[in-house]
C-alpha atoms as a PDB file:
ATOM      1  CA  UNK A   1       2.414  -0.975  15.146  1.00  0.00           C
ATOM      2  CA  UNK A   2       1.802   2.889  13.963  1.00  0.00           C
ATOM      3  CA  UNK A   3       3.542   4.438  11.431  1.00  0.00           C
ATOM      4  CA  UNK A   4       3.612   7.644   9.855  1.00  0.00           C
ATOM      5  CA  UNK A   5       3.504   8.386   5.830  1.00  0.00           C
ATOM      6  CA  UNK A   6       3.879  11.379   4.111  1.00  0.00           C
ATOM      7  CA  UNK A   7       1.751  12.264   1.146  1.00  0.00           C
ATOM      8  CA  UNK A   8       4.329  12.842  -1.221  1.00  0.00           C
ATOM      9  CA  UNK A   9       5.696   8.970  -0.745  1.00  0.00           C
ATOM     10  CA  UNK A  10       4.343   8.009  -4.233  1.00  0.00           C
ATOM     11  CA  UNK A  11       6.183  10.473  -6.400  1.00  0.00           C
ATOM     12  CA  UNK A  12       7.897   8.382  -8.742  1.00  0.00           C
ATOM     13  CA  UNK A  13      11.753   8.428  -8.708  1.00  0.00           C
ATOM     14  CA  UNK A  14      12.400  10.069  -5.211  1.00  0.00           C
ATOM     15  CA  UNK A  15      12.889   7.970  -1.818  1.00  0.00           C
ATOM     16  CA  UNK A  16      10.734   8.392   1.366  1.00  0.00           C
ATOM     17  CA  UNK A  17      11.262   7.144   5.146  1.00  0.00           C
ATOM     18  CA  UNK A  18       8.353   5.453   6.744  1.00  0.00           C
ATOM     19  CA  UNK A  19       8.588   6.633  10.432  1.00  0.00           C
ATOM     20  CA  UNK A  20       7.065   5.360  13.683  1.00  0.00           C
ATOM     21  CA  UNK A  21       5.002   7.661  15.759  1.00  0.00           C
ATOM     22  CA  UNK A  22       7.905   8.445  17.452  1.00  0.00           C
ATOM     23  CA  UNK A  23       9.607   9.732  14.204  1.00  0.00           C
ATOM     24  CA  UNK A  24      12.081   6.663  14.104  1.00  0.00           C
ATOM     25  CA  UNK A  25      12.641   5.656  10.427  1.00  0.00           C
ATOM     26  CA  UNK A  26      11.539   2.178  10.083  1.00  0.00           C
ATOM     27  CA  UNK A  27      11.045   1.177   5.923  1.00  0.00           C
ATOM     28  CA  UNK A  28      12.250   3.146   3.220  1.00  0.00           C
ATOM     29  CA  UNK A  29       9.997   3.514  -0.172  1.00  0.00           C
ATOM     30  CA  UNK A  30      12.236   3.211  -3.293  1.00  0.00           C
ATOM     31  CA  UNK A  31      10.714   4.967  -6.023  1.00  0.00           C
ATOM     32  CA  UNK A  32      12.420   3.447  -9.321  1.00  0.00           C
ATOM     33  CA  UNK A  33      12.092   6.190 -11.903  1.00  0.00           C
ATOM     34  CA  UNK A  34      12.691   6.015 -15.295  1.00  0.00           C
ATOM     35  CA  UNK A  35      10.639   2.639 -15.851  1.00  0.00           C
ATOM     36  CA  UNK A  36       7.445   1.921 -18.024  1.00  0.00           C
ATOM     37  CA  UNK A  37       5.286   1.480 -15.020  1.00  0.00           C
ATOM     38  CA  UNK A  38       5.327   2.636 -11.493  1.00  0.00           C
ATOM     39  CA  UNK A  39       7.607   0.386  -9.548  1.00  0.00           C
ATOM     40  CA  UNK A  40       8.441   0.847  -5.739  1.00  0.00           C
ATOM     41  CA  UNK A  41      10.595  -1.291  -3.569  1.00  0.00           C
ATOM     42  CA  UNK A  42       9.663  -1.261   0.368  1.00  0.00           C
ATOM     43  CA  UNK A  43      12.987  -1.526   2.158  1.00  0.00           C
ATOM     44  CA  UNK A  44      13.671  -2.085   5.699  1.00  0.00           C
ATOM     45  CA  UNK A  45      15.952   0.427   8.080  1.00  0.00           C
ATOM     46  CA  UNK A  46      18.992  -1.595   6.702  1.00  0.00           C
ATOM     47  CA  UNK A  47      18.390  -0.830   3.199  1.00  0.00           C
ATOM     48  CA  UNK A  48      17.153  -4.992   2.341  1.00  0.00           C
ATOM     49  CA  UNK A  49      14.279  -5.372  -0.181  1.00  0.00           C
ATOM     50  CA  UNK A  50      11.681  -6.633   1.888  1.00  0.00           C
ATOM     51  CA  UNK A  51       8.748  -6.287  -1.149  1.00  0.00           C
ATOM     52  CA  UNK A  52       8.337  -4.551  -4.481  1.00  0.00           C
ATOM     53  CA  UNK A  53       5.667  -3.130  -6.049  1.00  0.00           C
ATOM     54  CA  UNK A  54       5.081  -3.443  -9.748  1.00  0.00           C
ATOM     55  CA  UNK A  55       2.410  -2.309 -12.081  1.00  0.00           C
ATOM     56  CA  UNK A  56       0.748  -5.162 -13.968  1.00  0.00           C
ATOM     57  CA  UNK A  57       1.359  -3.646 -18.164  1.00  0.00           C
ATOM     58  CA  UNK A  58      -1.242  -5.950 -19.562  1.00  0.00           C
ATOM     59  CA  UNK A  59      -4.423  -6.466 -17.736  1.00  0.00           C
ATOM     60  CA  UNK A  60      -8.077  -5.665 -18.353  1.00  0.00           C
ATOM     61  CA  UNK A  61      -8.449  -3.824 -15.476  1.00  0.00           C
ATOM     62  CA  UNK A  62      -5.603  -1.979 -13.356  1.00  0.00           C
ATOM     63  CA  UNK A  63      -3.327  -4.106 -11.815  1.00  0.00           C
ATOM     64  CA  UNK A  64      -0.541  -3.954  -9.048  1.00  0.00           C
ATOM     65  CA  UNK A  65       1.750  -6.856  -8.000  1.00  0.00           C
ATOM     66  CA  UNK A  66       3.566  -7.663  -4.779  1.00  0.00           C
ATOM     67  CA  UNK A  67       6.580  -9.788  -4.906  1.00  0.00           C
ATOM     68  CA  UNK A  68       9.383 -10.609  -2.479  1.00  0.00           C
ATOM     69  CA  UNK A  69      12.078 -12.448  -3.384  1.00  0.00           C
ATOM     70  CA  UNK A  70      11.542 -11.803  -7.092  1.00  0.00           C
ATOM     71  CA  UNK A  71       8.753 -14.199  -6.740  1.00  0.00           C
ATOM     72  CA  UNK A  72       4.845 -13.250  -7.103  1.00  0.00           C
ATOM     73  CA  UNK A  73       3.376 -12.598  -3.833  1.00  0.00           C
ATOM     74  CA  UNK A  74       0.223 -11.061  -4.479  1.00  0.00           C
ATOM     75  CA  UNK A  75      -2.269  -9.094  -6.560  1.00  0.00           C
ATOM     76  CA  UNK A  76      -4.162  -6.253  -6.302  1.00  0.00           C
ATOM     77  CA  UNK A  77      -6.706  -4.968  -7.955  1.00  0.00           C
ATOM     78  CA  UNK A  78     -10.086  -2.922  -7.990  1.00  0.00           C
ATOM     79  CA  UNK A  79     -13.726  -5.460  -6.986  1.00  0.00           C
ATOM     80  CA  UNK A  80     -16.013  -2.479  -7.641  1.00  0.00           C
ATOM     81  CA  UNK A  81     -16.813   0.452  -6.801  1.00  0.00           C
ATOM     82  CA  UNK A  82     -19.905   2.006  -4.363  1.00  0.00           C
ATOM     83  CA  UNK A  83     -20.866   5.609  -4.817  1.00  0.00           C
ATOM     84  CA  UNK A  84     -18.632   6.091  -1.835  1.00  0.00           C
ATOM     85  CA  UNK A  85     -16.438   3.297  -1.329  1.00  0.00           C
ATOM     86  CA  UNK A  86     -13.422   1.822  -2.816  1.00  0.00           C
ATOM     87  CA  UNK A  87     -12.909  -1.824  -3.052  1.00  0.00           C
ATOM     88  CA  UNK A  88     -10.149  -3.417  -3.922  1.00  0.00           C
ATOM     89  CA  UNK A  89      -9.506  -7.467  -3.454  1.00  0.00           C
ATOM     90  CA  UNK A  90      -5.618  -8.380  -2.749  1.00  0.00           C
ATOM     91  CA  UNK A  91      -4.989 -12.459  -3.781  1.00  0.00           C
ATOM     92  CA  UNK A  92      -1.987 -14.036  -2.020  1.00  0.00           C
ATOM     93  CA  UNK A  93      -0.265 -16.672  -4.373  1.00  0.00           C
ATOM     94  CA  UNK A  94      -1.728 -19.498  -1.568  1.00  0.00           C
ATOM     95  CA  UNK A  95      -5.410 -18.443  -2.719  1.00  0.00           C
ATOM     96  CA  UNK A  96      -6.222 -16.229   0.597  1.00  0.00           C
ATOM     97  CA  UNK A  97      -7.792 -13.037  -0.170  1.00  0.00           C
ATOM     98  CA  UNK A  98      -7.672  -9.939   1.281  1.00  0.00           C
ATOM     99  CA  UNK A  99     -10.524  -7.248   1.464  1.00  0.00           C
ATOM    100  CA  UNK A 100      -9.826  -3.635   0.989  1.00  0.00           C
ATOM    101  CA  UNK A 101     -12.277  -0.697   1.268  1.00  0.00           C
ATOM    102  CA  UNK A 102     -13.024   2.465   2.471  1.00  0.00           C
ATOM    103  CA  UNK A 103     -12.770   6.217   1.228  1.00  0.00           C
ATOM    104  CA  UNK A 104      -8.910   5.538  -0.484  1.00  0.00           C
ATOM    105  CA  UNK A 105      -8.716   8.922  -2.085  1.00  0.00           C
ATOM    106  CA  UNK A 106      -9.499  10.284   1.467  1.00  0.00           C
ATOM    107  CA  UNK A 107      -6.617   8.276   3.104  1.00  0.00           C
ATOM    108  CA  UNK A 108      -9.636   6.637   5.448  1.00  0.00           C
ATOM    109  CA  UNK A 109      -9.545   2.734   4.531  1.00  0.00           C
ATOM    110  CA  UNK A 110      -8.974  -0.839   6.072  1.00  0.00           C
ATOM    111  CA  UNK A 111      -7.578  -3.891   5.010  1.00  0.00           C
ATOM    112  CA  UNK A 112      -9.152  -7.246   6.476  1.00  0.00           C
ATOM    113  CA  UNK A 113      -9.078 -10.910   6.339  1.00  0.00           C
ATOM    114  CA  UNK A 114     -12.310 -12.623   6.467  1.00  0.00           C
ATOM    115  CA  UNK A 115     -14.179 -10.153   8.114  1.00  0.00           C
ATOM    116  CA  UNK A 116     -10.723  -9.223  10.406  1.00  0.00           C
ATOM    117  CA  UNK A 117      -9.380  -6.215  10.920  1.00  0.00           C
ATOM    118  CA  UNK A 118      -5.418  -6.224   9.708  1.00  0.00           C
ATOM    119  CA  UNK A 119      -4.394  -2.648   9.363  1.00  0.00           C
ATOM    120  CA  UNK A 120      -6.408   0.737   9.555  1.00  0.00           C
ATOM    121  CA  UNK A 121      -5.061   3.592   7.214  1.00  0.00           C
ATOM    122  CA  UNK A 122      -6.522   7.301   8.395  1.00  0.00           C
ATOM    123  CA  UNK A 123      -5.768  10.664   8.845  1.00  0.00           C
ATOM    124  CA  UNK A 124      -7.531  11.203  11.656  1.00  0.00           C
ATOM    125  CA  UNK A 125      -4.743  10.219  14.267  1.00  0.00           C
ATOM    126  CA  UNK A 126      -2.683  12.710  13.155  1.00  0.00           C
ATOM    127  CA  UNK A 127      -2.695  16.839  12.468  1.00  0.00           C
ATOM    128  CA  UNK A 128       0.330  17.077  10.293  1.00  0.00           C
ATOM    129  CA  UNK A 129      -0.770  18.426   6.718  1.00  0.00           C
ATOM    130  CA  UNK A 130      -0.754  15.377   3.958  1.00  0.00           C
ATOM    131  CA  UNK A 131       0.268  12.852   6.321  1.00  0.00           C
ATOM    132  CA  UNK A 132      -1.620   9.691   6.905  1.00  0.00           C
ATOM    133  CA  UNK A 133      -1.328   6.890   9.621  1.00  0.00           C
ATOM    134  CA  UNK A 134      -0.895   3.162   8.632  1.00  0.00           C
ATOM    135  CA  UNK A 135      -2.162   0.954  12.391  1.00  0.00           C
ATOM    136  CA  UNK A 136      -1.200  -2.758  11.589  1.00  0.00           C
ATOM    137  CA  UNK A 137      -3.823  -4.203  14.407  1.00  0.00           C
ATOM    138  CA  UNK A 138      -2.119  -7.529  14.568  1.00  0.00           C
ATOM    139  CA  UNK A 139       1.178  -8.269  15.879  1.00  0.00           C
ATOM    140  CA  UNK A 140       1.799 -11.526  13.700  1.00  0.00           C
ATOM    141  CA  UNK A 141       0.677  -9.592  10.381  1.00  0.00           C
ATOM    142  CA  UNK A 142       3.351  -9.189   7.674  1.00  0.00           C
ATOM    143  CA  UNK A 143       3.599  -5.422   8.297  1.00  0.00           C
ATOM    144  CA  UNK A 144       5.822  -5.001   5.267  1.00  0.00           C
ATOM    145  CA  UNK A 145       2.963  -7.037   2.746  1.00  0.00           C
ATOM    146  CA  UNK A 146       0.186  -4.514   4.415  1.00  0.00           C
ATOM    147  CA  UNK A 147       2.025  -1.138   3.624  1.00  0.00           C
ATOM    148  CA  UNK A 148       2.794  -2.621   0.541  1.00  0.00           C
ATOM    149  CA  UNK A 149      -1.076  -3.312  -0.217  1.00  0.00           C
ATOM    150  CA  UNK A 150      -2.108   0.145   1.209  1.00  0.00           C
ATOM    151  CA  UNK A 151       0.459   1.858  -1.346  1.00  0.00           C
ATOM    152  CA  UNK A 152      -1.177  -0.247  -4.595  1.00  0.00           C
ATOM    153  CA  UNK A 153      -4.386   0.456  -3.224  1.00  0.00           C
ATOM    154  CA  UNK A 154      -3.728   4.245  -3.498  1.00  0.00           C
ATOM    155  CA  UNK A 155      -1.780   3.897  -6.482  1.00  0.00           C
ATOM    156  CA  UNK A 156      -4.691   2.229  -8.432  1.00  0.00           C
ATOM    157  CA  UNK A 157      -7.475   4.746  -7.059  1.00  0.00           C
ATOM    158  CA  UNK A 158      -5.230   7.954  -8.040  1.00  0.00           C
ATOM    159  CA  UNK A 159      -4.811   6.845 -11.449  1.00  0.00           C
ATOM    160  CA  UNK A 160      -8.510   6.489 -11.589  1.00  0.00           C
ATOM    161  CA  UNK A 161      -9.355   9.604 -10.627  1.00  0.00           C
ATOM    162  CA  UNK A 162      -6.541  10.923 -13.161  1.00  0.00           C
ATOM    163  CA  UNK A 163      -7.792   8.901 -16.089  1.00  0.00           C
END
């Protein structure tokens, strides 16, 4: 599955459509203003909270959550960083870990699963200004769970570069 994102989905307080490629609106981003940290809620074409996305407020290092249900899902947060890679390492609440690395301020990053390809985020598929492609590989992948890692992923490397 491809979909299309447009920069501007992680303005705080607005709502943005994730689109297919063929401009269908599949998941809706939520952006909860008025809150202490950034919170987003990933909804599907219906309008049902599929996941939300929380900033941890205490941690050593930066922090995003994943929860569904109101219950803990996953973590994300920043390995280390390369002089030109990101890396970021996403724990499910079963113990499996996620890998996530790549050029994230660039848009050009993957997310895998012991050494598996799960979704591709780039720019290169597409020629539309501040727009960036999310390619979930895998059919059975939890589509919702990898857009929501991509968008903490970001999240946490923009804030870096702000701070």
């Amino acid at each position: 599955m491809r979909l299309v994102v447009r920069e501007r989905l992680f303005a705080i307080g607005d709502d943005y459509w994730i689109e297919d490629t063929e401009g269908r609106k599949v998941f809706l981003v939520d952006g909860k203003a008025m809150r202490l940290r950034d919170t987003f809620e990933l909804k599907d074409a219906d309008g049902r909270v599929l996941i939300e996305l929380r900033q941890k407020l205490i941690s050593l290092r930066d922090t995003m959550l994943i929860e569904r249900g109101g219950e803990e899902l996953a973590k994300v947060k920043r390995k280390r960083l390369s002089l030109l890679r990101n890396h970021y390492r996403v724990t499910l609440v079963d113990g499996t870990e996620l890998d996530v690395s790549g050029k994230i301020l660039d848009r050009e990053f993957a997310i895998e699963y012991d050494g598996e390809l799960l979704a591709q985020i780039s720019r290169r598929w597409l020629t539309i200004r501040d727009t960036y492609g999310i390619d979930v590989v895998r059919d059975d992948a939890d589509t919702a769970l990898l857009i929501g890692v991509a968008m903490c992923v970001i999240v946490l490397a923009d804030k870096e570069t702000e701070g």
